[in-house]
N, C-alpha and C. Protein backbone atom coordinates (compact mmCIF):
# COMPACT_ATOMS: atom_id res chain seq x y z
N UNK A 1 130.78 120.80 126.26
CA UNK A 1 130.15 119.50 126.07
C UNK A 1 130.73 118.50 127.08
N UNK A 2 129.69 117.61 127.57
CA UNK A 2 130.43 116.49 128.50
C UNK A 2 130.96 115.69 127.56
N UNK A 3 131.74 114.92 128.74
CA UNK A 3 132.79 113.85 128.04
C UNK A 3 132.32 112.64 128.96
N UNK A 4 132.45 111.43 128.24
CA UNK A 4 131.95 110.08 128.69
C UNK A 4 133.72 109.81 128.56
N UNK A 5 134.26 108.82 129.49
CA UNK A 5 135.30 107.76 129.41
C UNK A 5 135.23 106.51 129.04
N UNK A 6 134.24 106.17 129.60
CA UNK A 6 133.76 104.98 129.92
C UNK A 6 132.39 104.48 130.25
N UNK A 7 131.90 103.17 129.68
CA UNK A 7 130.34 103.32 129.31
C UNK A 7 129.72 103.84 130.91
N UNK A 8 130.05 103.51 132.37
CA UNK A 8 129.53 103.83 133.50
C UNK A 8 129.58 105.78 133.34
N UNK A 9 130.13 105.81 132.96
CA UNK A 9 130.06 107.91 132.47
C UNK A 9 129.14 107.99 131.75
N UNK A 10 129.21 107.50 130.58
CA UNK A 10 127.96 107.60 130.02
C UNK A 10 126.46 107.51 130.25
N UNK A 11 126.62 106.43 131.00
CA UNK A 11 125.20 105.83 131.18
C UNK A 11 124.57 106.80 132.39
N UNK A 12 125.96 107.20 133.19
CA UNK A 12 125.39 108.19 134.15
C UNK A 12 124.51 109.58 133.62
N UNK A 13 125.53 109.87 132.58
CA UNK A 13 125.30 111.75 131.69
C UNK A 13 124.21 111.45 131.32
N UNK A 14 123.78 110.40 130.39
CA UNK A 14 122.17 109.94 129.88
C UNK A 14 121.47 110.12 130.23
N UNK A 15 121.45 109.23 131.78
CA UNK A 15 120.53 109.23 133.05
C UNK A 15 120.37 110.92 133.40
N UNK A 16 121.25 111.92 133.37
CA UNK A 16 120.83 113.05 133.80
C UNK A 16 119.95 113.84 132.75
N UNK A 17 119.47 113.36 131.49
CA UNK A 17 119.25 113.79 130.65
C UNK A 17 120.05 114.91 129.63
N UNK A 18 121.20 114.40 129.39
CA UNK A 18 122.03 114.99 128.73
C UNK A 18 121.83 114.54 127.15
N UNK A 19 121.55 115.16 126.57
CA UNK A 19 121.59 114.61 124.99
C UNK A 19 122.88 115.12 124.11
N UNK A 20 123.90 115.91 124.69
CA UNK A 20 125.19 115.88 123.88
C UNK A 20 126.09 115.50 124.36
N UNK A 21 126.84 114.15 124.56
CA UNK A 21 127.61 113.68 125.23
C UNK A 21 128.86 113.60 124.45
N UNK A 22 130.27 113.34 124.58
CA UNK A 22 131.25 113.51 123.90
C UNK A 22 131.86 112.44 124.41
N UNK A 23 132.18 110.96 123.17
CA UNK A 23 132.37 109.63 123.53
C UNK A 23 133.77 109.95 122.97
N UNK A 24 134.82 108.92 124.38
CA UNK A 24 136.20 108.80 124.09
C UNK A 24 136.11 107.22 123.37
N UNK A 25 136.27 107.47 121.81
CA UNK A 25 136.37 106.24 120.92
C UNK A 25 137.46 105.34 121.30
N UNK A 26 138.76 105.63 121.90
CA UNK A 26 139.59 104.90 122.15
C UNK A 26 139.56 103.79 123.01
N UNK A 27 138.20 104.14 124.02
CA UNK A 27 137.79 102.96 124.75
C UNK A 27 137.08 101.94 124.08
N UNK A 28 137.34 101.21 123.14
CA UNK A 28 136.67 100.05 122.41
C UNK A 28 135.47 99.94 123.34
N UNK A 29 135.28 99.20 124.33
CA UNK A 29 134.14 98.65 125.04
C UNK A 29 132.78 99.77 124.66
N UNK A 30 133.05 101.11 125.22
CA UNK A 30 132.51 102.30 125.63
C UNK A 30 132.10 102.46 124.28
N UNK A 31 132.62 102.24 122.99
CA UNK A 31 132.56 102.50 121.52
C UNK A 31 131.61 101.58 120.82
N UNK A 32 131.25 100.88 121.31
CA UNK A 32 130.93 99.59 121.15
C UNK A 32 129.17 99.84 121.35
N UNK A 33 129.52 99.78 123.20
CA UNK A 33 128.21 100.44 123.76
C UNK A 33 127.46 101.22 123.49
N UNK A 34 127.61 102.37 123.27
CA UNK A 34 127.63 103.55 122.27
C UNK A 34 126.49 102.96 120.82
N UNK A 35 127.13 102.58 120.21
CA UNK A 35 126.96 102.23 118.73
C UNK A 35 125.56 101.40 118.90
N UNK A 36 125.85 100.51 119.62
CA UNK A 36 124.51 99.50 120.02
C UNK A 36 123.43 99.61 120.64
N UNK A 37 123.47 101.17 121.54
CA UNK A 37 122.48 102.10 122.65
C UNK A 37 121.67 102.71 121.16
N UNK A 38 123.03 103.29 120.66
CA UNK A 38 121.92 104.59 119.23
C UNK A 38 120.99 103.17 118.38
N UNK A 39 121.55 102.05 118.09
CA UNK A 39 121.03 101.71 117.18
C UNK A 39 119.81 100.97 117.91
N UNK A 40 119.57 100.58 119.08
CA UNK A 40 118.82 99.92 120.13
C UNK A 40 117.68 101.27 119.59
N UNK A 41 117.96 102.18 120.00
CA UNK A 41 117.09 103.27 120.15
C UNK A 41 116.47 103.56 118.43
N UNK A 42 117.11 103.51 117.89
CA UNK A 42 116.27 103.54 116.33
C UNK A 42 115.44 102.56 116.07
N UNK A 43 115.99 101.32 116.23
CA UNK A 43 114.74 100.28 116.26
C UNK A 43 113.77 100.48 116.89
N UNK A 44 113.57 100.67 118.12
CA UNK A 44 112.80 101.24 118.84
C UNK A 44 111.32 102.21 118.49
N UNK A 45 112.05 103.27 117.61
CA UNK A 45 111.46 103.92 116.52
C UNK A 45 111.01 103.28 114.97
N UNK A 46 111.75 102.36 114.86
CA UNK A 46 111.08 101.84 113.79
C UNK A 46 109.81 100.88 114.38
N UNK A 47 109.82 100.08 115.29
CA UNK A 47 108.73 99.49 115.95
C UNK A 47 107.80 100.72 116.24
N UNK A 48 107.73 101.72 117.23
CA UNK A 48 106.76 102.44 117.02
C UNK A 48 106.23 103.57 115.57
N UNK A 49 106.93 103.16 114.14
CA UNK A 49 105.99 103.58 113.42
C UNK A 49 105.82 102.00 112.64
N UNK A 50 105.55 100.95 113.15
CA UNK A 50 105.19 99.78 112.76
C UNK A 50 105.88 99.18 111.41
N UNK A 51 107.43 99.26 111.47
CA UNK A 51 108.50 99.36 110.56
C UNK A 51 108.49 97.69 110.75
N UNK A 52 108.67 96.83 109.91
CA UNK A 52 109.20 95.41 110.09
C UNK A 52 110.53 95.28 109.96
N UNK A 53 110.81 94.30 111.57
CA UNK A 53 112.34 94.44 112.09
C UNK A 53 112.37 92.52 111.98
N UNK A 54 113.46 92.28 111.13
CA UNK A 54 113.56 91.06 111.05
C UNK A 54 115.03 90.94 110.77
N UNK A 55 115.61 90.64 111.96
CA UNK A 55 117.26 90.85 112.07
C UNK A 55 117.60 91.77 111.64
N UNK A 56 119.05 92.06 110.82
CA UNK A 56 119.14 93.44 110.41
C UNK A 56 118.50 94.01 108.96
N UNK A 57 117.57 93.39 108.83
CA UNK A 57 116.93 93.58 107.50
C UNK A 57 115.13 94.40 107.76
N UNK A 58 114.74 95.26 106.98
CA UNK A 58 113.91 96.36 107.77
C UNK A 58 113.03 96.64 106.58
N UNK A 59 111.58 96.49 106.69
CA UNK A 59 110.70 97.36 105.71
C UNK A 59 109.35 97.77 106.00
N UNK A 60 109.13 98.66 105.49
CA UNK A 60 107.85 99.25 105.76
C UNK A 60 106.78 98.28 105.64
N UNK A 61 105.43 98.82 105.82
CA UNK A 61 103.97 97.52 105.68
C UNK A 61 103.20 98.60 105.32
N UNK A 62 102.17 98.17 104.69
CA UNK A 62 100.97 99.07 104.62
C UNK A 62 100.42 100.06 105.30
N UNK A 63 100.55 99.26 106.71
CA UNK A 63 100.21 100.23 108.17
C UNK A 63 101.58 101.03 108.50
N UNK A 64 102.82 101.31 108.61
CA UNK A 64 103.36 101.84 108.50
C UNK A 64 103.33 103.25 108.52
N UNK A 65 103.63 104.14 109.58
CA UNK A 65 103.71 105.49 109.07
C UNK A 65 105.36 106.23 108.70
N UNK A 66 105.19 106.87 108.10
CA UNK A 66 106.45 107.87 107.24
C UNK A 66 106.63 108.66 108.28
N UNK A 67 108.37 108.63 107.85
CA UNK A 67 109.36 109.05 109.37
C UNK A 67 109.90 110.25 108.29
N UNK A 68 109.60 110.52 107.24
CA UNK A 68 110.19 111.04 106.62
C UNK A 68 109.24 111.84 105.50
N UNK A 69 110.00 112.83 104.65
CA UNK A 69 109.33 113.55 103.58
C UNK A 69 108.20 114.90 103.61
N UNK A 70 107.72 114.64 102.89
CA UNK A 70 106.42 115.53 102.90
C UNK A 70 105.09 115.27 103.32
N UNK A 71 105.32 114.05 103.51
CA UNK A 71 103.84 112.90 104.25
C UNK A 71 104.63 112.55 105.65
N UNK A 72 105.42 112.93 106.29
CA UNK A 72 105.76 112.71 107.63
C UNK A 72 104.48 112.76 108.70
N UNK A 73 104.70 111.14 108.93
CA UNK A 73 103.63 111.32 110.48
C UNK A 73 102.30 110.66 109.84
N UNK A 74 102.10 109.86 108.48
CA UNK A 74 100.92 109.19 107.83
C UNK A 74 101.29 107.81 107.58
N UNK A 75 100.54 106.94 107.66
CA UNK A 75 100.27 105.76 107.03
C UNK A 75 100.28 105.77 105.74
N UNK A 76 101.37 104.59 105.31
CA UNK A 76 101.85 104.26 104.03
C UNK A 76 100.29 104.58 103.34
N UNK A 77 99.56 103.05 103.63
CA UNK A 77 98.59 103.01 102.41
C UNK A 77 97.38 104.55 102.73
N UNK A 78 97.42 105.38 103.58
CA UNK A 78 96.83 106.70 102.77
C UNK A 78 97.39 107.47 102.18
N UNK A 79 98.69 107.39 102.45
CA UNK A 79 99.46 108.23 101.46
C UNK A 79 99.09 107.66 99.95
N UNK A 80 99.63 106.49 99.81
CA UNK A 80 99.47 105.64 98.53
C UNK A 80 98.10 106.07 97.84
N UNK A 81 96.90 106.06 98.79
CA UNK A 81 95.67 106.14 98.49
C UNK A 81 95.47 107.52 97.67
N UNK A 82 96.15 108.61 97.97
CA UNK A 82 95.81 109.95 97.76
C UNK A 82 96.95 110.29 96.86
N UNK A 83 98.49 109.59 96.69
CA UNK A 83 99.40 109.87 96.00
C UNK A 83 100.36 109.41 95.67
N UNK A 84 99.79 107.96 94.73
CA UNK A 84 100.55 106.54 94.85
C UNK A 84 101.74 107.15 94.17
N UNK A 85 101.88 107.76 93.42
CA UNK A 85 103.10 108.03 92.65
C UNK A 85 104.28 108.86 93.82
N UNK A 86 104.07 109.28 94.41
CA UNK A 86 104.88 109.60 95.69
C UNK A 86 105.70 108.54 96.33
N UNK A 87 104.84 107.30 96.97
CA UNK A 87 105.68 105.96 97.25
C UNK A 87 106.08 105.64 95.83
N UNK A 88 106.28 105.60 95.19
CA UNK A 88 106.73 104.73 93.99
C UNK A 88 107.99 106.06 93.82
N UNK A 89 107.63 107.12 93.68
CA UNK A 89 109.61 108.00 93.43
C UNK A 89 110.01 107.85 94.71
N UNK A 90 109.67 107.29 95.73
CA UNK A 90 110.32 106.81 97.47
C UNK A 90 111.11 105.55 96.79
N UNK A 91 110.46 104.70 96.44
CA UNK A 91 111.00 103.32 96.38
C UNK A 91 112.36 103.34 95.33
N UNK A 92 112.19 104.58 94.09
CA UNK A 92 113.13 104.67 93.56
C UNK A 92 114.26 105.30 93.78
N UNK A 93 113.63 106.03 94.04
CA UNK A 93 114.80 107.53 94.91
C UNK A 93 115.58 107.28 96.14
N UNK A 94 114.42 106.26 97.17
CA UNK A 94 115.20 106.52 98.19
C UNK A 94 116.05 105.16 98.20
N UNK A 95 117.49 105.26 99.00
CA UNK A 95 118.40 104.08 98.97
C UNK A 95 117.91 103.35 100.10
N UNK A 96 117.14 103.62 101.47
CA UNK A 96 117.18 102.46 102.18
C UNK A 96 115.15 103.04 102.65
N UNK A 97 114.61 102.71 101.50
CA UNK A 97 112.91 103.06 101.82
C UNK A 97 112.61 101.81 101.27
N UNK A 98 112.48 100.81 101.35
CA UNK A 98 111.29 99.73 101.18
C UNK A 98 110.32 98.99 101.45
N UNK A 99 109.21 98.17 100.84
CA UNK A 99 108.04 98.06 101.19
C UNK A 99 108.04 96.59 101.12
N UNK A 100 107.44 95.87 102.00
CA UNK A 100 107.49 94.57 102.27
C UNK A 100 106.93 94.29 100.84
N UNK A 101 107.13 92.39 100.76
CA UNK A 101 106.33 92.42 99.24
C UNK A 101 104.73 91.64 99.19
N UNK A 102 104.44 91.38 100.47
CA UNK A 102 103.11 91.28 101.18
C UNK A 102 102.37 92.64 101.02
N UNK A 103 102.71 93.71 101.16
CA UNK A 103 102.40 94.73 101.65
C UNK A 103 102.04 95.51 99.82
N UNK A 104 103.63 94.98 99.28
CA UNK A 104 103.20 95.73 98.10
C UNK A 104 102.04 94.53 97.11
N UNK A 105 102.02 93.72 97.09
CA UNK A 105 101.02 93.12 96.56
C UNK A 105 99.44 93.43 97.18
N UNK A 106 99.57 93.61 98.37
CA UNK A 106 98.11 94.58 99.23
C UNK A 106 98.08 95.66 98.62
N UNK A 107 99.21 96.86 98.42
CA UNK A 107 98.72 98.34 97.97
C UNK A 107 98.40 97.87 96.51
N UNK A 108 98.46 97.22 95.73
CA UNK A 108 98.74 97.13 94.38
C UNK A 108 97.26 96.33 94.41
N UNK A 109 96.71 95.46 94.93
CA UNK A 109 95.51 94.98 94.96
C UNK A 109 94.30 95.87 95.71
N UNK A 110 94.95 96.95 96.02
CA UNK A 110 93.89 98.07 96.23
C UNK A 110 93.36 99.26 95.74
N UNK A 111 92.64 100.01 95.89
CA UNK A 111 92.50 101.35 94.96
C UNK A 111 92.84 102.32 95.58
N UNK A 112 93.62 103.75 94.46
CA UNK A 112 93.80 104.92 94.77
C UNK A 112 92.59 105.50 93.82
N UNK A 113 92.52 106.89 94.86
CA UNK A 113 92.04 107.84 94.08
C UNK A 113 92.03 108.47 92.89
N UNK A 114 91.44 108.90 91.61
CA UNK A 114 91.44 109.19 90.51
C UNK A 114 92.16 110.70 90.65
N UNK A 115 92.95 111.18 90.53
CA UNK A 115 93.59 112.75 90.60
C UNK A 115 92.57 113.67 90.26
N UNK A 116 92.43 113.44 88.94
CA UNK A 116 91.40 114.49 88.44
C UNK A 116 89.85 114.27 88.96
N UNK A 117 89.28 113.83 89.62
CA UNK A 117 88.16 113.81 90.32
C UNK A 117 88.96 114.56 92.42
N UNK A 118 89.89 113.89 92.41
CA UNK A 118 90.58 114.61 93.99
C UNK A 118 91.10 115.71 94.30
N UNK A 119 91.25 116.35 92.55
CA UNK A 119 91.95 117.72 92.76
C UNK A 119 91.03 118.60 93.33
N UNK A 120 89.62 118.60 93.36
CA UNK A 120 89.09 119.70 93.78
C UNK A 120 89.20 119.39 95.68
N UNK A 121 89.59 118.71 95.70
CA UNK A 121 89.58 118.39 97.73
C UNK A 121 90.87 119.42 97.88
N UNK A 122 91.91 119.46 97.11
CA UNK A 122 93.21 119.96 97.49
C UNK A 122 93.27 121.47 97.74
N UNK A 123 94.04 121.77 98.30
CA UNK A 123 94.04 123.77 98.57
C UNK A 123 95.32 124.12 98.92
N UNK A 124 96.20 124.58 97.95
CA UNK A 124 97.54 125.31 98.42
C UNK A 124 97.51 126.31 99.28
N UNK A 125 97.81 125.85 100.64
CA UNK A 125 98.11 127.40 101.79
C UNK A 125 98.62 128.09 101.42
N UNK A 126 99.94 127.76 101.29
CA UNK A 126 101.36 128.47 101.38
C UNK A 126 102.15 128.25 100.43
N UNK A 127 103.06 128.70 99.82
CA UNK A 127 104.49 128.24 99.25
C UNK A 127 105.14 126.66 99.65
N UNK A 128 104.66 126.66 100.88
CA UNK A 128 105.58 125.88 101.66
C UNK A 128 104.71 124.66 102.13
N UNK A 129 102.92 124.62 101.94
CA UNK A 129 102.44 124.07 102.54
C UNK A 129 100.98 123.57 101.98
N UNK A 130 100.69 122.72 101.53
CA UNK A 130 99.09 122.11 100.73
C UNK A 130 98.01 121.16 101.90
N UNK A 131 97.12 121.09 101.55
CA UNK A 131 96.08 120.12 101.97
C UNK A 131 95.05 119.64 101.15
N UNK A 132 95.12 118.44 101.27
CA UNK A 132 94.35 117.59 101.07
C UNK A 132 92.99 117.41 101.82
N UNK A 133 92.26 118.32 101.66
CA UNK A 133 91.07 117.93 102.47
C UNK A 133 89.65 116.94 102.07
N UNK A 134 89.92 115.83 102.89
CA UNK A 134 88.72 114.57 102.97
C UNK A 134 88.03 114.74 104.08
N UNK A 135 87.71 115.83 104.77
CA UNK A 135 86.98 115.67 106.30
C UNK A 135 85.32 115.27 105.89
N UNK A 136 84.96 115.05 104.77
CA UNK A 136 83.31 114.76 104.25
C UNK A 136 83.45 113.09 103.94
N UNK A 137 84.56 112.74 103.51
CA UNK A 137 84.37 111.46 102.91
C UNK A 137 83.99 110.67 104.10
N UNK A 138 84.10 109.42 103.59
CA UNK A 138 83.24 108.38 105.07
C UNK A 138 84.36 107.48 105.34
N UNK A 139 84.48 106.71 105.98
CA UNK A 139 85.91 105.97 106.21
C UNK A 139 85.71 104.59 106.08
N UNK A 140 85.74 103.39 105.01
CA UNK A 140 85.63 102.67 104.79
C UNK A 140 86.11 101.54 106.04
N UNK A 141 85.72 100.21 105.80
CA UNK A 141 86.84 98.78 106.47
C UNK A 141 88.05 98.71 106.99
N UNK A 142 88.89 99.29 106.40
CA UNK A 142 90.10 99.54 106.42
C UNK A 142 90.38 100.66 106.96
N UNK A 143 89.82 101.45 107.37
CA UNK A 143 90.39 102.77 107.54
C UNK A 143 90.55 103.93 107.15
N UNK A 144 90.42 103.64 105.83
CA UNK A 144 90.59 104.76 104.67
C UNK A 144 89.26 105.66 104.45
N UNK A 145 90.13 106.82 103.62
CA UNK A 145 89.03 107.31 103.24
C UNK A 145 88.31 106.99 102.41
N UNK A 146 87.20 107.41 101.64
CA UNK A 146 86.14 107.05 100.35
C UNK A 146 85.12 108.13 100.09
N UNK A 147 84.87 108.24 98.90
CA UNK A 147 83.88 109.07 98.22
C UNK A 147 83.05 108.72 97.22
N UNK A 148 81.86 108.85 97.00
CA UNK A 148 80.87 108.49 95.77
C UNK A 148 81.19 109.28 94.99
N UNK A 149 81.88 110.56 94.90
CA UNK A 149 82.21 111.70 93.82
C UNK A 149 83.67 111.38 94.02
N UNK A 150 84.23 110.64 94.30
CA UNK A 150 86.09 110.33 93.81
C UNK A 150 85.90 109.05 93.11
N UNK A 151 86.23 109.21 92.11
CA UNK A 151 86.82 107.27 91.64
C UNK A 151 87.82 106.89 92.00
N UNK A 152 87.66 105.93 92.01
CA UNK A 152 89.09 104.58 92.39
C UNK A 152 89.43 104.10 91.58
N UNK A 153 90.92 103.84 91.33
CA UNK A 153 91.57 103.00 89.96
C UNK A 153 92.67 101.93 90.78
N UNK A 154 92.97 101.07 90.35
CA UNK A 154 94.19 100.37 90.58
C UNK A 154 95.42 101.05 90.17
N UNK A 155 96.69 100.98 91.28
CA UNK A 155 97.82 101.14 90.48
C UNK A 155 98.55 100.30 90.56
N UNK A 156 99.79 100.60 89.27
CA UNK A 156 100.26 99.08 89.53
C UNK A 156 102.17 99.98 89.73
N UNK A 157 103.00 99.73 90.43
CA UNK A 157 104.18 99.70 90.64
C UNK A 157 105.31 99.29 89.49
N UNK A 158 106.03 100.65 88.79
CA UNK A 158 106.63 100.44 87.67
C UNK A 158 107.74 99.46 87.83
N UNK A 159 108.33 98.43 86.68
CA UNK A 159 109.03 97.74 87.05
C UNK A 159 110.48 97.93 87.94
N UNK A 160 110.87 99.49 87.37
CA UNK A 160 112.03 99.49 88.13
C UNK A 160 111.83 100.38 89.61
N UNK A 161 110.24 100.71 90.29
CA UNK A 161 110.27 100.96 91.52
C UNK A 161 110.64 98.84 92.32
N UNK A 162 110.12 97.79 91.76
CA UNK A 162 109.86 96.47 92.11
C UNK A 162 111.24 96.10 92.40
N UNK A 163 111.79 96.42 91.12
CA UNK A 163 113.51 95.82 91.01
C UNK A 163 114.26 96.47 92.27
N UNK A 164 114.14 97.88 92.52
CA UNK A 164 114.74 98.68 93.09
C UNK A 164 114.32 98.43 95.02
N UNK A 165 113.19 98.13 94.94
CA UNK A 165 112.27 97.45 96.42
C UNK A 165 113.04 96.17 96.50
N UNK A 166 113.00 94.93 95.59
CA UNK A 166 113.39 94.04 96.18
C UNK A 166 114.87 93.71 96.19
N UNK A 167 116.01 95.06 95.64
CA UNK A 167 117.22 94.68 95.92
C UNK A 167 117.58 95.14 97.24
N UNK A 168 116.36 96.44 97.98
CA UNK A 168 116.48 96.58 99.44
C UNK A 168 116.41 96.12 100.54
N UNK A 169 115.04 95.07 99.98
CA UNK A 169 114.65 93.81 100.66
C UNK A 169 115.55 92.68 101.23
N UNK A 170 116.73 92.79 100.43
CA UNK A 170 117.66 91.83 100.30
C UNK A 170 118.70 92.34 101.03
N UNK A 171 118.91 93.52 101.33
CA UNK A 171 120.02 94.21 101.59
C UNK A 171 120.31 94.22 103.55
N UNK A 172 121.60 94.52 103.52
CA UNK A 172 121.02 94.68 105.46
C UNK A 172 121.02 96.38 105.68
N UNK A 173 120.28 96.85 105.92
CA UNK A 173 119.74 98.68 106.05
C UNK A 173 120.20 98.81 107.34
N UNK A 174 120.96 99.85 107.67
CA UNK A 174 121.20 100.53 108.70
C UNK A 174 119.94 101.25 109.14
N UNK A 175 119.08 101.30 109.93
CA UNK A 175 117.98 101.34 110.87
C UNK A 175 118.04 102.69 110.86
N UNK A 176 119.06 103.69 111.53
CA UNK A 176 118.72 105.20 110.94
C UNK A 176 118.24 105.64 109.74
N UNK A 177 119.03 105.13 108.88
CA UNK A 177 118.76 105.37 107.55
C UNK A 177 117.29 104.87 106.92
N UNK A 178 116.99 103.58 107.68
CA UNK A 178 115.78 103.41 106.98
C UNK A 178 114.06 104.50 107.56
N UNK A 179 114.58 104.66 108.65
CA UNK A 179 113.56 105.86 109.40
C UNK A 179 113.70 106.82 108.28
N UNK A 180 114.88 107.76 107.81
CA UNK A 180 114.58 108.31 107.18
C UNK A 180 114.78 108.61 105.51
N UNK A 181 114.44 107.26 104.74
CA UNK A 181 114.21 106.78 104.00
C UNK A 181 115.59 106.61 103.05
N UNK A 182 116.73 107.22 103.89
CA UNK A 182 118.23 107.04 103.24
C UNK A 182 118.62 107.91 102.74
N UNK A 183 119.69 107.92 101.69
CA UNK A 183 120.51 109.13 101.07
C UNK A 183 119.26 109.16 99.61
N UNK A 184 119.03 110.05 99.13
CA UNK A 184 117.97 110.35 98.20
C UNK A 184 118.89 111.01 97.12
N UNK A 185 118.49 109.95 95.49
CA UNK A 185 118.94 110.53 94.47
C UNK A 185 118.79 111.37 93.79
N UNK A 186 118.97 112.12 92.69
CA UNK A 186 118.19 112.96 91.87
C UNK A 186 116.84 111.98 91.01
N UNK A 187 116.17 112.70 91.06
CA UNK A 187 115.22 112.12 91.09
C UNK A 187 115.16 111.27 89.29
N UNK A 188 114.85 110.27 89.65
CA UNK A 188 114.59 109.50 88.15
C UNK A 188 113.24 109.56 87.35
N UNK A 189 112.10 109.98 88.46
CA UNK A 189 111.04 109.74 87.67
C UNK A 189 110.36 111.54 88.59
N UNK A 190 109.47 112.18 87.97
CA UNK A 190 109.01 113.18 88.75
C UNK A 190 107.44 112.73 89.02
N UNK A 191 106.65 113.36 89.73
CA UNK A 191 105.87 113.07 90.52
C UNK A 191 105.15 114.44 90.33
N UNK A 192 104.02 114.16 89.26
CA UNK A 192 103.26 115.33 88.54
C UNK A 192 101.77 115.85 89.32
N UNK A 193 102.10 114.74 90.73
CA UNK A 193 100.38 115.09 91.50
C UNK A 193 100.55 116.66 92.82
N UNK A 194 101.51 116.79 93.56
CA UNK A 194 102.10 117.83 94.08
C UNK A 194 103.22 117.75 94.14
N UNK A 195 103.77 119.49 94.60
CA UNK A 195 104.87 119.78 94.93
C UNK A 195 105.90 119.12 96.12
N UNK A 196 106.86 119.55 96.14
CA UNK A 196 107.57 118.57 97.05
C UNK A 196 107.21 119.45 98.38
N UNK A 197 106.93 120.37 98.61
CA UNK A 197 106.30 121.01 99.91
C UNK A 197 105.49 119.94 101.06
N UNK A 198 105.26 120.46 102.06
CA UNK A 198 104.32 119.47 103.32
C UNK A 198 103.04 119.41 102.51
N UNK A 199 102.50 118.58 102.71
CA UNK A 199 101.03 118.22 102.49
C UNK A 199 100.46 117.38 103.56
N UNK A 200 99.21 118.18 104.14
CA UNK A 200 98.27 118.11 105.32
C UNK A 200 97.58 117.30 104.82
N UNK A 201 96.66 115.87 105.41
CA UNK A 201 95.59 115.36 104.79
C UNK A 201 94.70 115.17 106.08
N UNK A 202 93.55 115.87 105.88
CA UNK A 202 92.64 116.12 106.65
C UNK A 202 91.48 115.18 106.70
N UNK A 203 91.13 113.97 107.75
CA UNK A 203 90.42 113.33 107.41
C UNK A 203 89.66 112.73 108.79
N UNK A 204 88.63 112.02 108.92
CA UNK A 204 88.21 111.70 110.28
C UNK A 204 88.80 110.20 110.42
């Protein structure tokens, strides 16, 4: 492994495209640099999945896509749309996952899908792997999907996913951690719509 001394070593090994570099901590400056490059670069990533960066304080939005889980690589509100109870054991479970409260008063003033009218879209591949297939539905205003054979219901966000959102809100989140939604507890509430496996959602 290379070794950096000093931030001009570093910045050189970088430049060559080195991604395992080996930082001498004893150089404060170089330690420093270091710390503020990785975290430069996570923000970075939280701006491109449209993460809200407001000093060191960080939360998801509606538009938002998931850096994390089994919905990795989707927008909050279709996830929500197809498996609100999923964000809601996020908000509880996870220590640094939260949702603006603009954002949650938008998902909460919108509709999800009825389960038991959506289960027939779903198809377990694998052990390891489900889909959600909407490639027929039509794509509403917003973006979303929609169906004349799915109903829509309101959901509403249990009190202690709210409590648990807005003590994150408040909190200052380390920016890695919030990409990937933090240290995750045993779970407090389970989540009876799928398995914890990947789930594909197929849609135009």
């Amino acid at each position: 492994m290379l070794k950096a001394k000093n931030v001009e070593e570093y910045l050189r090994l970088s430049a060559r495209g080195n991604r395992w570099i080996e930082v001498d901590f004893s150089n404060l400056e170089l330690k420093q640099f270091v710390l503020n490059f990785v975290k430069e670069g996570f923000r970075n990533k939280l701006e491109e999945n449209k993460i809200n960066i407001a000093g060191e304080k960080y939360s998801y939005k509606a538009e938002s896509r998931l850096f994390f889980g089994k919905y990795k690589g989707y927008q909050l509100n279709l996830v929500f749309k197809c498996d609100p109870e999923y964000i809601e054991w996020c908000l509880i479970n996870g220590d640094s996952f939260c949702i603006s409260e603009e954002s949650i008063i938008r998902l909460e003033n919108s509709k999800v899908f009825v389960y038991s009218d959506l289960v027939e879209y779903i198809e377990t591949e694998s052990e390891s792997l489900s889909k959600i297939n909407l490639s027929t539905f039509k794509i509403n205003e917003k973006g979303l999907p929609c169906s004349d054979k799915v109903r829509e219901e309101k959901f509403q966000f249990s009190s202690i996913a709210i409590e648990k959102n807005q003590e994150k809100l408040s909190s200052k989140l380390n920016p890695h951690f919030v990409l990937i939604g933090g240290s995750w507890n045993n779970s407090i509430i389970q989540n009876r719509k799928f398995n914890k496996h990947k789930v594909i959602i197929i849609f135009n």
